[in-house]
Protein backbone atom coordinates (compact mmCIF):
# COMPACT_ATOMS: atom_id res chain seq x y z
CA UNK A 1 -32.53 -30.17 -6.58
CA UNK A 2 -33.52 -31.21 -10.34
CA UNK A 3 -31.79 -27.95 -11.34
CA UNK A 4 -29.09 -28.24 -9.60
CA UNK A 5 -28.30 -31.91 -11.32
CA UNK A 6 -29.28 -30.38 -14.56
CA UNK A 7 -26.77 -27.47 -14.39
CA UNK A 8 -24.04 -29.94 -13.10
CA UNK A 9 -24.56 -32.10 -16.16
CA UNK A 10 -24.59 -28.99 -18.29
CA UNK A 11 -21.49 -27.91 -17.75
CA UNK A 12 -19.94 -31.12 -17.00
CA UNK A 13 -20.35 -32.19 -20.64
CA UNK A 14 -18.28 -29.12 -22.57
CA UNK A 15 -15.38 -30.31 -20.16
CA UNK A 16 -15.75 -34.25 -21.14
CA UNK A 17 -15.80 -33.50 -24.65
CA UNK A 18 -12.02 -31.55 -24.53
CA UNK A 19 -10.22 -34.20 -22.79
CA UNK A 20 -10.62 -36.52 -25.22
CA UNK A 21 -8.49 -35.36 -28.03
CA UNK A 22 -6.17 -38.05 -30.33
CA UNK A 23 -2.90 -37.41 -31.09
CA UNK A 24 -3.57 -38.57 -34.91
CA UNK A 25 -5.83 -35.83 -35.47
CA UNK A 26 -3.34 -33.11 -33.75
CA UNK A 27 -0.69 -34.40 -35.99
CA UNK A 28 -2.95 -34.19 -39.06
CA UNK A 29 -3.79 -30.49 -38.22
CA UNK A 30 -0.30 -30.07 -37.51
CA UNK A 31 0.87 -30.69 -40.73
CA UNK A 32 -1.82 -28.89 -42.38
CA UNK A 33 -1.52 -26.04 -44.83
CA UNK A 34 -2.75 -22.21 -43.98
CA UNK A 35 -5.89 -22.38 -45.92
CA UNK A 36 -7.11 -25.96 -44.48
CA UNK A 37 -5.78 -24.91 -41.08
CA UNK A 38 -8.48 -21.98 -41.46
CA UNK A 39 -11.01 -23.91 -43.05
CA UNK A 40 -10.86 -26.45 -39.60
CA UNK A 41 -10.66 -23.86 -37.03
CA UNK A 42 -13.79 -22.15 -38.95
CA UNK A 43 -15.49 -25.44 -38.76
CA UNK A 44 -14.38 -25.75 -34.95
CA UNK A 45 -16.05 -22.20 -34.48
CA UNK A 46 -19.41 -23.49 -36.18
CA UNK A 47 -19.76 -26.78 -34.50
CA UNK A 48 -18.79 -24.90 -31.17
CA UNK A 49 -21.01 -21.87 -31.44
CA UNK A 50 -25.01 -23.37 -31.08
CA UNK A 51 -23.89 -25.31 -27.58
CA UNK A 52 -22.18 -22.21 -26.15
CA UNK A 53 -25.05 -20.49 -26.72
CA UNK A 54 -27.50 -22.47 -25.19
CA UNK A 55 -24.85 -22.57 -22.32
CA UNK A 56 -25.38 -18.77 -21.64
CA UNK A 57 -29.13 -18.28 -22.82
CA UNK A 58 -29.63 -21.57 -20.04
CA UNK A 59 -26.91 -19.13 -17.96
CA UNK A 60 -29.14 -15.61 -18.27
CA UNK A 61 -32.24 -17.26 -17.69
CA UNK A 62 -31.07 -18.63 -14.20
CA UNK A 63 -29.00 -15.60 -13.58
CA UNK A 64 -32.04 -13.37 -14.36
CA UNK A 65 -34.58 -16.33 -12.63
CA UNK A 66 -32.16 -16.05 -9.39
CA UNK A 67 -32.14 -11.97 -9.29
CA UNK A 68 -35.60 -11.89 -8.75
């Protein structure tokens, strides 16, 4: 049951975290130029990329726990 909770939380959080979006930063990244539009999507990419993968290594392990 504990790992049922746990996995409910996990993968309730990623979906918390994108509702919540201002409109003052859209606008701001709206209006940005190419190279600082590139610079923050590569900085989206970085911040995004160690909590996806715990997502799937926490995924595999359960997947591969479960196939057993």
């Amino acid at each position: 049951m504990l790992k049922r909770i746990l996995f409910i939380l996990f993968m309730a959080l990623p979906a918390s975290q994108a509702i919540g979006q201002c409109s003052m930063c859209t606008k701001t990244a709206a209006s940005l130029d190419d190279k600082s539009a590139r610079g923050l999507n590569a900085g989206i990419l970085y911040l995004a990329a160690l909590p996806l993968f715990m997502m799937g290594f926490v995924g595999y392990r359960w997947w591969r726990q479960n196939k057993e």
